[in-house]
N, C-alpha and C. Protein backbone atom coordinates (compact mmCIF):
# COMPACT_ATOMS: atom_id res chain seq x y z
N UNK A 1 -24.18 -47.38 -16.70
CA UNK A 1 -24.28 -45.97 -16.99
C UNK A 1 -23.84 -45.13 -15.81
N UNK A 2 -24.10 -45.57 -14.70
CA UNK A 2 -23.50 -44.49 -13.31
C UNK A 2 -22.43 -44.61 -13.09
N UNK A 3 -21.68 -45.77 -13.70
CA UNK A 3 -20.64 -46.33 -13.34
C UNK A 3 -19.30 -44.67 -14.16
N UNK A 4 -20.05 -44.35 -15.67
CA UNK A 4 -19.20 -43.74 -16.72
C UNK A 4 -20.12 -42.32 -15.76
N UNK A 5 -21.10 -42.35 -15.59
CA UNK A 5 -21.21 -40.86 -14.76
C UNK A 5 -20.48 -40.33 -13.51
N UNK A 6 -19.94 -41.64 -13.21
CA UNK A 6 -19.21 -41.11 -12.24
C UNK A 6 -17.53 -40.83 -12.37
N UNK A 7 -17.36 -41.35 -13.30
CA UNK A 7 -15.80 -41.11 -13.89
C UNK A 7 -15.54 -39.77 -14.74
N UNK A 8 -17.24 -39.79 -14.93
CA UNK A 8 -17.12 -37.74 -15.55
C UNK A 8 -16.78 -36.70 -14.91
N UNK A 9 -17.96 -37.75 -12.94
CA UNK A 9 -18.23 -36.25 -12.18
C UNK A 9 -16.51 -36.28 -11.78
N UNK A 10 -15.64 -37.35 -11.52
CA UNK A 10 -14.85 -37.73 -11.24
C UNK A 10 -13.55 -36.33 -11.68
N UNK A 11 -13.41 -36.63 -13.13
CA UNK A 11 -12.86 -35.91 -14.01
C UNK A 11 -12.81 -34.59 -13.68
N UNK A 12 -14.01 -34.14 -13.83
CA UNK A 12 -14.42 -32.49 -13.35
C UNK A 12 -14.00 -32.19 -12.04
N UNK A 13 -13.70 -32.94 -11.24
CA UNK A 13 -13.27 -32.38 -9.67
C UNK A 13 -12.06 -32.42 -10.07
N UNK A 14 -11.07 -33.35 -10.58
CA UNK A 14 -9.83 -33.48 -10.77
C UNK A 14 -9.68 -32.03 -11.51
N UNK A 15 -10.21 -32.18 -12.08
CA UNK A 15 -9.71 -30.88 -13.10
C UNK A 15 -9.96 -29.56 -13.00
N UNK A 16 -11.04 -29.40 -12.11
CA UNK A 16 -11.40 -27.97 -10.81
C UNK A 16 -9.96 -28.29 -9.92
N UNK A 17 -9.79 -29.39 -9.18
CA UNK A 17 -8.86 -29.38 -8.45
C UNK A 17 -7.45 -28.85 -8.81
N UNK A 18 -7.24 -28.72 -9.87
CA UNK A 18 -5.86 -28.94 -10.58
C UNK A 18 -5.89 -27.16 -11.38
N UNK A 19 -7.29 -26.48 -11.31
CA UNK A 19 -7.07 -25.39 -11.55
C UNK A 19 -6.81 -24.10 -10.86
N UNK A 20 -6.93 -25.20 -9.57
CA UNK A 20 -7.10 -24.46 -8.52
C UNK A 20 -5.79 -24.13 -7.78
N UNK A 21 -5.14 -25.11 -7.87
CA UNK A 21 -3.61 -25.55 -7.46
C UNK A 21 -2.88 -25.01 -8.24
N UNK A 22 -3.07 -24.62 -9.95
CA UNK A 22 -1.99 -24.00 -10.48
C UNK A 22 -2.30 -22.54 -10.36
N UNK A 23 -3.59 -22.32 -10.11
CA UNK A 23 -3.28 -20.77 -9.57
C UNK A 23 -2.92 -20.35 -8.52
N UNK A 24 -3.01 -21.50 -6.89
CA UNK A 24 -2.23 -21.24 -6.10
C UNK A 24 -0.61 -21.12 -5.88
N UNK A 25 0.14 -21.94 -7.24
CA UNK A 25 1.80 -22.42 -7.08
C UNK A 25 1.66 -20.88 -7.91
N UNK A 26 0.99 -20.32 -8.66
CA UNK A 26 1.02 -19.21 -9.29
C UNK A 26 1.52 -17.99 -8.30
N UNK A 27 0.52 -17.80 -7.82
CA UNK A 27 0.57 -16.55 -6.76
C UNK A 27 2.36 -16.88 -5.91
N UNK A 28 2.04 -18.21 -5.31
CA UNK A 28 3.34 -18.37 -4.51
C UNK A 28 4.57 -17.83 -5.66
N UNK A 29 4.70 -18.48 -7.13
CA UNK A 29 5.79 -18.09 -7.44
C UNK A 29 6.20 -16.92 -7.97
N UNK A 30 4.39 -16.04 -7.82
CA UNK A 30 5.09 -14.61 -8.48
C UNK A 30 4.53 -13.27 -7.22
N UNK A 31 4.33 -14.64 -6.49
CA UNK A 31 4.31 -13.21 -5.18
C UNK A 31 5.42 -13.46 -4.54
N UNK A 32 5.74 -14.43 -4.20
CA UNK A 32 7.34 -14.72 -3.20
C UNK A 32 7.77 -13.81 -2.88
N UNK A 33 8.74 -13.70 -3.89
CA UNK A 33 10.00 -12.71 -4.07
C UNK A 33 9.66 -11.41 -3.56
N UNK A 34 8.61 -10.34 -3.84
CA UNK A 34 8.20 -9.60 -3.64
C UNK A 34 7.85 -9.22 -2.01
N UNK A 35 6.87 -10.34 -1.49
CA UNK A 35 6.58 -10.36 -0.30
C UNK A 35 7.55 -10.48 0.72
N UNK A 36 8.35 -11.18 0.21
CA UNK A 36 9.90 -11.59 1.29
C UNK A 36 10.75 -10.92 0.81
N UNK A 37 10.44 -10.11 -0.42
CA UNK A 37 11.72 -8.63 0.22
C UNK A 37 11.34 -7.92 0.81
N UNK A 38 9.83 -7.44 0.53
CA UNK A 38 9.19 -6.77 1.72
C UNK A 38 9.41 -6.71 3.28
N UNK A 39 8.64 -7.99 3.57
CA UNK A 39 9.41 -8.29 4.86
C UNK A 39 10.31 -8.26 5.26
N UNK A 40 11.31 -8.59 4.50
CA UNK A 40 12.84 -8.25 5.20
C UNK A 40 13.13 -6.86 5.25
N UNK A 41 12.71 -6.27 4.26
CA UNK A 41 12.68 -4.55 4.60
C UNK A 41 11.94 -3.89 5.53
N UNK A 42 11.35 -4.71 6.24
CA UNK A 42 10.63 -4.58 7.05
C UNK A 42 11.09 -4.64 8.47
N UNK A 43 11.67 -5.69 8.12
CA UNK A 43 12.67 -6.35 9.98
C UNK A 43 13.43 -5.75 9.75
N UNK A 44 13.58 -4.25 8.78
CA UNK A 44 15.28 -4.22 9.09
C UNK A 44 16.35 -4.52 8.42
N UNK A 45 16.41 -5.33 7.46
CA UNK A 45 17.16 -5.96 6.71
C UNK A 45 16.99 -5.73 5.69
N UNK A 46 17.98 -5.86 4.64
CA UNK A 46 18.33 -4.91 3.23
C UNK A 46 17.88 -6.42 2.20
N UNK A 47 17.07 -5.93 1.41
CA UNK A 47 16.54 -6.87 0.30
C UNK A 47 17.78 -6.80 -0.56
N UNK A 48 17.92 -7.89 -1.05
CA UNK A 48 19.14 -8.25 -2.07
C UNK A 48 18.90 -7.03 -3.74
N UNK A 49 19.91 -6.32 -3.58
CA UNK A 49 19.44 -4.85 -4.95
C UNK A 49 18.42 -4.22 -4.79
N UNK A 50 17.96 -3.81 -3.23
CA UNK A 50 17.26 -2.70 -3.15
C UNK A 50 18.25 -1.35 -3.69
N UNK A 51 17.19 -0.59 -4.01
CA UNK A 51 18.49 1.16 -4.39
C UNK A 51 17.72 1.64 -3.13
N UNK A 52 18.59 3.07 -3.04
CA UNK A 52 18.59 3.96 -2.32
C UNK A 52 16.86 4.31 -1.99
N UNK A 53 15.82 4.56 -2.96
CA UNK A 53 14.66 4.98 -3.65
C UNK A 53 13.85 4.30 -2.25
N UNK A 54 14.41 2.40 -2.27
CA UNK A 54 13.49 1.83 -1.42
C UNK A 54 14.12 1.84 0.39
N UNK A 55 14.79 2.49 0.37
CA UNK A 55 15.86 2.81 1.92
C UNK A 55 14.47 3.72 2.59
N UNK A 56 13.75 5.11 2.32
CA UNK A 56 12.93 5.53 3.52
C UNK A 56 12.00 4.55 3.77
N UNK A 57 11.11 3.84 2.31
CA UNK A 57 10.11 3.27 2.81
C UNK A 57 10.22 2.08 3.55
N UNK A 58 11.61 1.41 3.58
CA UNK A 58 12.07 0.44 4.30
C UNK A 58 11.91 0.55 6.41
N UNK A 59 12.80 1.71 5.68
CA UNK A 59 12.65 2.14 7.24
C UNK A 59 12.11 2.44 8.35
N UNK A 60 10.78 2.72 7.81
CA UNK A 60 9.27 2.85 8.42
C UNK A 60 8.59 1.83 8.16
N UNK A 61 7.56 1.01 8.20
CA UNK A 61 6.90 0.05 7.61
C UNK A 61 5.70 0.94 6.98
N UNK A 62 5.26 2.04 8.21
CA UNK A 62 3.86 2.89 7.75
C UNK A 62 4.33 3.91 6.77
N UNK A 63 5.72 4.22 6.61
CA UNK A 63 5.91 5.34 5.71
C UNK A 63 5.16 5.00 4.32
N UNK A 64 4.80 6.19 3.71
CA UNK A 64 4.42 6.09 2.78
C UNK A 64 5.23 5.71 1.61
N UNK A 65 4.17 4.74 0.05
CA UNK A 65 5.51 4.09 -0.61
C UNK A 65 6.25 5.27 -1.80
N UNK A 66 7.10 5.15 -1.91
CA UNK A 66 8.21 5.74 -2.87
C UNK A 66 7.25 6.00 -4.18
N UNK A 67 6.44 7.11 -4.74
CA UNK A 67 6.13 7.55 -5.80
C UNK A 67 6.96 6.56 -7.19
N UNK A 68 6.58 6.06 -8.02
CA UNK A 68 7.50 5.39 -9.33
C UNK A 68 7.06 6.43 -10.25
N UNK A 69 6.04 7.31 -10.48
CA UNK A 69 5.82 8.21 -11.42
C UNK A 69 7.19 9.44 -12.12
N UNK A 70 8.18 9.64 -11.09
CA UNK A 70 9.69 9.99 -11.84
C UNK A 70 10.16 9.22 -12.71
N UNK A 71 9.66 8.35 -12.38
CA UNK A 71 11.01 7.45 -12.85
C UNK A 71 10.29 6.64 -14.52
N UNK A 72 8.97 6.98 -14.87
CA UNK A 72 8.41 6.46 -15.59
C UNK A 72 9.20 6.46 -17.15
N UNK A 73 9.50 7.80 -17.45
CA UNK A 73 9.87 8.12 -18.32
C UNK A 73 10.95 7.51 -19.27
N UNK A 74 12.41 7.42 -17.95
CA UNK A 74 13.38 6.48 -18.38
C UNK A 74 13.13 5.41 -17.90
N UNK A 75 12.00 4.42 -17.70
CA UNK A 75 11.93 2.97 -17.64
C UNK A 75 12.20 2.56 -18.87
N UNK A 76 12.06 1.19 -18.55
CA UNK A 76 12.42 0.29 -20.10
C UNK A 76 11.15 -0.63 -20.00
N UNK A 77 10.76 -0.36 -21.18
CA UNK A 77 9.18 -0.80 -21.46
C UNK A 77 9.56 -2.22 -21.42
N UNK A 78 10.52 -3.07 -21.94
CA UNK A 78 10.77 -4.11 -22.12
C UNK A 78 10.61 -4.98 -20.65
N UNK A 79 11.18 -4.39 -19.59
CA UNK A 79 11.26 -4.47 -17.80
C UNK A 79 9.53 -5.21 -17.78
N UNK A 80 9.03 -3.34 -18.32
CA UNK A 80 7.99 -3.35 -18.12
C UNK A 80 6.61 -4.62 -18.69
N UNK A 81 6.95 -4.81 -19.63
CA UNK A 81 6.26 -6.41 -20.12
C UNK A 81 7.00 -7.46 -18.94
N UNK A 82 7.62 -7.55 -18.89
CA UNK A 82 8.23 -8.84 -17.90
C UNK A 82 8.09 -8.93 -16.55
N UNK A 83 7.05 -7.83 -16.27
CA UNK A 83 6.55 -7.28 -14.77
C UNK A 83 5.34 -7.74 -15.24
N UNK A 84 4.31 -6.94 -16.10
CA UNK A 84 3.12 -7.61 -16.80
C UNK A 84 3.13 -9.20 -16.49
N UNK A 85 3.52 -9.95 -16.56
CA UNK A 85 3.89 -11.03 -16.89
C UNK A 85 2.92 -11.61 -15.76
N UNK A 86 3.19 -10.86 -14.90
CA UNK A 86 2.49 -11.41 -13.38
C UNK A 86 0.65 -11.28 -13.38
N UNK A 87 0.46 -10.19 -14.14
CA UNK A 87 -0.67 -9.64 -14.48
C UNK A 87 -1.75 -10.79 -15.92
N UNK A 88 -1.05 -11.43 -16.41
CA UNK A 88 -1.50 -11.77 -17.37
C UNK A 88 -2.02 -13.30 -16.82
N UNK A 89 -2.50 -13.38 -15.78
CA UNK A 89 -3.11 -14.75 -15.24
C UNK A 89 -4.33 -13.84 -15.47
N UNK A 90 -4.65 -12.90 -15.07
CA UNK A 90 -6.06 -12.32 -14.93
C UNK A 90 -6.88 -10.92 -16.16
N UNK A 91 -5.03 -10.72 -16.63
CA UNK A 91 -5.66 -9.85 -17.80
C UNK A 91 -4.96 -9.48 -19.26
N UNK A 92 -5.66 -9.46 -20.11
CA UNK A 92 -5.45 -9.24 -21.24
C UNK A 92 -4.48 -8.16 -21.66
N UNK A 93 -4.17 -7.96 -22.62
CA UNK A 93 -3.20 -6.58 -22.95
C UNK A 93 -3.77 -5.63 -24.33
N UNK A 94 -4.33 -6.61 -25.50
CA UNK A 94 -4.06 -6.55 -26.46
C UNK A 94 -5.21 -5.57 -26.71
N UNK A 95 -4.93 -5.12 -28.14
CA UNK A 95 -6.34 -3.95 -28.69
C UNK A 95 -7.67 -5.17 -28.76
N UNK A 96 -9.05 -4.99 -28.23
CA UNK A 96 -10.11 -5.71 -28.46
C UNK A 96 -10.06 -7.27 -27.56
N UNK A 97 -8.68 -7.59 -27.01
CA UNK A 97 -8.79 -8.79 -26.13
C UNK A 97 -9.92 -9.26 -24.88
N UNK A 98 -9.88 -9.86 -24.82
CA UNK A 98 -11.11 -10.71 -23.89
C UNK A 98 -11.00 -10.19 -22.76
N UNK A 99 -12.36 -10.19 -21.60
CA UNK A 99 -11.69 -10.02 -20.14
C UNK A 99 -11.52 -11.51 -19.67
N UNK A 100 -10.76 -11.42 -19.03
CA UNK A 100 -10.73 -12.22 -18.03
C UNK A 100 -11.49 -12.56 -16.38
N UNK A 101 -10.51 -12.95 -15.72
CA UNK A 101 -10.79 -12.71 -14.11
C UNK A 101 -10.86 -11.18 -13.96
N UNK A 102 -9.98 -10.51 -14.72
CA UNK A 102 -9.93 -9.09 -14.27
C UNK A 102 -10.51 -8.70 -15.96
N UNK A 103 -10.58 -7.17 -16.07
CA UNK A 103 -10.95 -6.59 -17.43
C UNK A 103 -9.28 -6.81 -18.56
N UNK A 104 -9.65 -6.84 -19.48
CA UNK A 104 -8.50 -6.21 -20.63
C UNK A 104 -8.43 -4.96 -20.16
N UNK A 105 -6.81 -4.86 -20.55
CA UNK A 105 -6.45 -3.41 -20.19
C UNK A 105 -5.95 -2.33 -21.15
N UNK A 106 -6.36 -2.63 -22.45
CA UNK A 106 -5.86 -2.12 -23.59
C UNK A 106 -6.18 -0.59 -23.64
N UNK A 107 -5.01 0.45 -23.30
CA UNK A 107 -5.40 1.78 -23.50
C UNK A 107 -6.10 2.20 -22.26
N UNK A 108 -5.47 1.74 -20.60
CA UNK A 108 -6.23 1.85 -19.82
C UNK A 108 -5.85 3.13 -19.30
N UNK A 109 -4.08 3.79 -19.54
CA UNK A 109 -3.81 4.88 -19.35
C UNK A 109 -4.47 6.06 -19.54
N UNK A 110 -4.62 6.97 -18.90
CA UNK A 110 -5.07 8.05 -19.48
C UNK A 110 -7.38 7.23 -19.57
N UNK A 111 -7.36 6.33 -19.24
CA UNK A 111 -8.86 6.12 -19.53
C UNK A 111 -9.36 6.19 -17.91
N UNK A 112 -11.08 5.96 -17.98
CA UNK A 112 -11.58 6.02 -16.86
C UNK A 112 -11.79 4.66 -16.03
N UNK A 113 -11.54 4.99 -14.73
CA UNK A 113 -12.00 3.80 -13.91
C UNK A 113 -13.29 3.17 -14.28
N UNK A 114 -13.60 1.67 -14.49
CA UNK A 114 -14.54 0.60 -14.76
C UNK A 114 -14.49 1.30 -16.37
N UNK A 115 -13.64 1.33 -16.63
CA UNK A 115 -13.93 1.89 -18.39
C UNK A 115 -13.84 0.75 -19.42
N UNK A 116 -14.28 -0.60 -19.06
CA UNK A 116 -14.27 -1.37 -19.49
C UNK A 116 -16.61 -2.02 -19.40
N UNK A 117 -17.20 -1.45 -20.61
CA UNK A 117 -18.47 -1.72 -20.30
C UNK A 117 -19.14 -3.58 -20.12
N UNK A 118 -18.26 -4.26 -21.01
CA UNK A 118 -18.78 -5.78 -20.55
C UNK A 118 -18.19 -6.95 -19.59
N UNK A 119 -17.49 -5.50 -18.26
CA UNK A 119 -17.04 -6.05 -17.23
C UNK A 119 -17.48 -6.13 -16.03
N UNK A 120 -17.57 -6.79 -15.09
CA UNK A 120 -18.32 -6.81 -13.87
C UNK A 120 -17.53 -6.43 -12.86
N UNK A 121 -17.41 -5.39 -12.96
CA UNK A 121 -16.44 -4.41 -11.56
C UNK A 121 -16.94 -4.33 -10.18
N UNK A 122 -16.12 -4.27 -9.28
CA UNK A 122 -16.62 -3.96 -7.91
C UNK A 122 -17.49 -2.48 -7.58
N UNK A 123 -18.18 -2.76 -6.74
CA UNK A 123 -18.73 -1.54 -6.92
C UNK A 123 -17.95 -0.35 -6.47
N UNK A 124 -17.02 -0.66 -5.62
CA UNK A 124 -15.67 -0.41 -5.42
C UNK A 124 -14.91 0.47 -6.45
N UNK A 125 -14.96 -0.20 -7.57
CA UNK A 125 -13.96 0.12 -8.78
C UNK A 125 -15.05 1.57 -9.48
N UNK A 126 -16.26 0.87 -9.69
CA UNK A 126 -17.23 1.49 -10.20
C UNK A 126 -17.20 3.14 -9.88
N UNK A 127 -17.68 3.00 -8.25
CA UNK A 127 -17.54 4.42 -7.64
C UNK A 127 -16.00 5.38 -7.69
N UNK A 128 -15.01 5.06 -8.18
CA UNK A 128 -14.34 5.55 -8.09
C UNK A 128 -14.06 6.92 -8.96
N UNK A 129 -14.69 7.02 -10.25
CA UNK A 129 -15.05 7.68 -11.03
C UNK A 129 -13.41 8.64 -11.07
N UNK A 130 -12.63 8.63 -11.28
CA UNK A 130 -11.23 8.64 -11.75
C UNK A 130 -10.86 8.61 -13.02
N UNK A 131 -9.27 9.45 -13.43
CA UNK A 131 -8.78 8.74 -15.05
C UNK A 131 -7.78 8.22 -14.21
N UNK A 132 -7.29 6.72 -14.72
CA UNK A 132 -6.46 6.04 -14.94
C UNK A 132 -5.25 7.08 -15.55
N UNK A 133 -4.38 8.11 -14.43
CA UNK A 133 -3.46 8.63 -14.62
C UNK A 133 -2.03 7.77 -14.27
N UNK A 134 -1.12 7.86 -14.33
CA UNK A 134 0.04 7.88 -13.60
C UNK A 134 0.00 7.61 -12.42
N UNK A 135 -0.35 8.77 -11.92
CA UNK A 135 -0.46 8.71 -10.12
C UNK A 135 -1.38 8.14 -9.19
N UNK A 136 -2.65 7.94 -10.15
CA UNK A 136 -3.50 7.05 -9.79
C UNK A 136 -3.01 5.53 -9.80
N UNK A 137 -2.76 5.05 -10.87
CA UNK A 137 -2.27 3.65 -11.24
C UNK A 137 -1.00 3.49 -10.40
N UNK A 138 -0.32 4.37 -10.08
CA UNK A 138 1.31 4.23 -9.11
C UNK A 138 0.26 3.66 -7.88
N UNK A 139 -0.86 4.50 -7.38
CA UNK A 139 -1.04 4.13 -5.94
C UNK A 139 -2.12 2.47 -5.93
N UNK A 140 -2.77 2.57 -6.90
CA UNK A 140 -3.84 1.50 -7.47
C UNK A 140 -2.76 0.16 -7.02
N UNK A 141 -1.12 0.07 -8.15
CA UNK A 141 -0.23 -1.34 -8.18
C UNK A 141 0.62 -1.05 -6.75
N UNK A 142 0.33 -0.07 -6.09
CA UNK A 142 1.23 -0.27 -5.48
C UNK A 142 0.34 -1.51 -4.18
N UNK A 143 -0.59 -0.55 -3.67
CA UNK A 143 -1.02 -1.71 -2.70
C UNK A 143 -2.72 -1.44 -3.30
N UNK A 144 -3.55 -2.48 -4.07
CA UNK A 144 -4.85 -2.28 -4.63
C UNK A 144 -5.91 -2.19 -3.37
N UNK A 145 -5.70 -3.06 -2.51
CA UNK A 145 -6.54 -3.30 -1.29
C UNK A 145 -6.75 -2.59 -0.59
N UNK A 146 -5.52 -1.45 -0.66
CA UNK A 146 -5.13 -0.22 0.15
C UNK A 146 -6.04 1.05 -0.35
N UNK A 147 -5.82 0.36 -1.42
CA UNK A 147 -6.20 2.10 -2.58
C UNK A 147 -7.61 2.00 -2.96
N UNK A 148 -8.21 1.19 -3.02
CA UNK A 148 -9.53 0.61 -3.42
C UNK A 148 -9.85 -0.45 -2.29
N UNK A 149 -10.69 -0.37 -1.39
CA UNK A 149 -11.07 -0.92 -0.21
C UNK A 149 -12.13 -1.61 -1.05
N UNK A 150 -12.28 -2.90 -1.24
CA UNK A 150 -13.90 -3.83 -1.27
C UNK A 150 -13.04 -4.02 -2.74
N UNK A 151 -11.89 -4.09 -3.33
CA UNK A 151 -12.03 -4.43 -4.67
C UNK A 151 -11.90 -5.67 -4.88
N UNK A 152 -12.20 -6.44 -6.38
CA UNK A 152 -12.37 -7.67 -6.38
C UNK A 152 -11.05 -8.28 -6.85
N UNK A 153 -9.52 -7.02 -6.71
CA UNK A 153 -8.74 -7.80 -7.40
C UNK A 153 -7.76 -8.22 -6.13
N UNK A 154 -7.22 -9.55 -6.48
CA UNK A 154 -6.39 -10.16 -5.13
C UNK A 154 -4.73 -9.71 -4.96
N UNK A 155 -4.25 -9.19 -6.27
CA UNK A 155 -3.12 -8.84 -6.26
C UNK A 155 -2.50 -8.44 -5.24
N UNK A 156 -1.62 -8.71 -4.76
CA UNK A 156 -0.71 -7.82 -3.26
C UNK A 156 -0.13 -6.61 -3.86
N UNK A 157 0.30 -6.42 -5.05
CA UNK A 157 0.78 -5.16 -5.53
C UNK A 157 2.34 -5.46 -5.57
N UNK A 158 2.54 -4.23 -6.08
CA UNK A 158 4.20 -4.18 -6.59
C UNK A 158 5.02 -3.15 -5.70
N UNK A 159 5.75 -3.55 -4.99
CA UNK A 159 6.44 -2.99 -3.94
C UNK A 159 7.18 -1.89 -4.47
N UNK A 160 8.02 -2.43 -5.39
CA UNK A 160 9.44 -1.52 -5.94
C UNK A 160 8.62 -0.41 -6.83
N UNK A 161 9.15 0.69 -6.60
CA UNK A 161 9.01 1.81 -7.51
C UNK A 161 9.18 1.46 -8.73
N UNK A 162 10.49 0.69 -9.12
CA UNK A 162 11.26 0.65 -10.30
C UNK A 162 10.31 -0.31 -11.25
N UNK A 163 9.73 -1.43 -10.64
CA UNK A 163 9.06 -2.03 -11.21
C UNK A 163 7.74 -1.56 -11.64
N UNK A 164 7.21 -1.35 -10.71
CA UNK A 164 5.58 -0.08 -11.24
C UNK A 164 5.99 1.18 -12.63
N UNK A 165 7.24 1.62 -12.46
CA UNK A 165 7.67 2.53 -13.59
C UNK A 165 7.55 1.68 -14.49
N UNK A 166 8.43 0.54 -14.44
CA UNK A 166 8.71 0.05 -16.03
C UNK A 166 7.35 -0.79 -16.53
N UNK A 167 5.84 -1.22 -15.47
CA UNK A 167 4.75 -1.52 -16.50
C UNK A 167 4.39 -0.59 -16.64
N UNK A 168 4.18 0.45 -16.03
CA UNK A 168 3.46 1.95 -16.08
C UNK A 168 3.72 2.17 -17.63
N UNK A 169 5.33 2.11 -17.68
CA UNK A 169 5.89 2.40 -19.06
C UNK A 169 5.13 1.49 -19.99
N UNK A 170 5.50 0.50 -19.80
CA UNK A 170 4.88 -1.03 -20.94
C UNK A 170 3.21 -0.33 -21.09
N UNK A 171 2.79 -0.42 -19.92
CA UNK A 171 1.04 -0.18 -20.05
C UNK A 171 1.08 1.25 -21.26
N UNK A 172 1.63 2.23 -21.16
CA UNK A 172 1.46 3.50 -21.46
C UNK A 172 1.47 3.11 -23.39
N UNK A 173 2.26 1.92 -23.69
CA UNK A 173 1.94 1.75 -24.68
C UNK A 173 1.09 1.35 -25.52
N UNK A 174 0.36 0.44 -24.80
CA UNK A 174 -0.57 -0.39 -24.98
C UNK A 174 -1.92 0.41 -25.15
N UNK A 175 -2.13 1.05 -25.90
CA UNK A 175 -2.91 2.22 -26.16
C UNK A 175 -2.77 2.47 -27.95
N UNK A 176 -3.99 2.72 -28.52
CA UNK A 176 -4.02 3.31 -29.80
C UNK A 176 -3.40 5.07 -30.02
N UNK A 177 -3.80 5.45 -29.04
CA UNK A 177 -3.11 6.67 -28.71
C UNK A 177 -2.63 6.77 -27.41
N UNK A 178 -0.85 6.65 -27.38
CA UNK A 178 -0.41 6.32 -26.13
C UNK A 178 -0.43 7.81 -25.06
N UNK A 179 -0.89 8.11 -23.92
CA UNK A 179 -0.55 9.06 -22.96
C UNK A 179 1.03 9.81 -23.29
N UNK A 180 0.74 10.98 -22.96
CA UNK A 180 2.23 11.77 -22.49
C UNK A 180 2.99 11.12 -21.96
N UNK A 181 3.88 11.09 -21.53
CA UNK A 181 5.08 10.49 -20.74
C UNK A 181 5.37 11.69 -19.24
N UNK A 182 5.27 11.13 -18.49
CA UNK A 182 5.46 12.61 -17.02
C UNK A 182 6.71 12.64 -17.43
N UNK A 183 6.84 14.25 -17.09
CA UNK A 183 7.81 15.03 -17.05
C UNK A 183 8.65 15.00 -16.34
């Protein structure tokens, strides 16, 4: 009998182990790219199809990042799901979907911070007492750690303007009644 109890406890580490590892090759393969264009915009060096948009904040490291809220309007929502993409290890999209690691985000535009009631938010998130605008959510994806000090989400954020526009866009849909579109 200890012999099959131990091929259980066995099992269960393997398989903690192995969940653990695909969320680490995770992060590596959908933070990479991001982080090491960063950096190179950082040393100085031109990220492969940066535009013009990411040239000041390049140039400074402390400058502040490039607003994506212009640019929301003419994004392509489609972009914008395929940016999501990165997001969906930890959260939901759909009307009534589950939380996850992080809350569902269904209709988060235009809603209030921790506006999710059977979620366990930072107290962080909690106090923030905010709507989930545009300009809030531009500064939230751009750097979360930055924008919300003590929060519980690990994301590094989304560097490019262009990319924050086009989930901004995607998110804006994802709503029973979708937000305005900025002007």
């Amino acid at each position: 009998m200890s012999l099959e109890a131990n091929k259980i406890a066995a099992a269960v580490l393997v398989g903690g182990m192995l969940t653990l590892s695909v969320g680490l090759v995770s992060n590596i393969i959908y933070g990479a790219p991001e982080g090491s264009a960063h950096e190179e915009a950082a040393e100085g060096g031109a990220a492969e199809g940066a535009g013009e948009a990411a040239a000041p904040a390049a140039a400074t490291p402390d400058a502040a990042p490039v607003s994506s809220v212009p640019l929301i309007a003419a994004a392509d929502p489609a972009a914008g799901e395929k940016v999501a993409s990165k997001c969906k290890t930890c959260h939901t999209f759909e009307s009534g979907g589950p939380n996850r690691v992080g809350p569902n985000l269904w209709g988060i535009v235009g809603n209030h911070s921790a506006h999710k009631e059977d979620f366990a938010y930072s107290d962080t998130i909690k106090n923030l007492k905010i709507t989930w605008d545009f300009d809030h959510l531009d500064q939230f994806l751009t750097n979360p750690k930055a924008y919300a000090k003590g929060t519980k989400m690990s994301f590094a954020g989304l560097k490019k303007p262009e990319d924050r526009a086009a989930l901004l866009r995607w998110l804006r849909d994802q709503a029973d009644s979708p937000a305005p579109l900025p002007q």
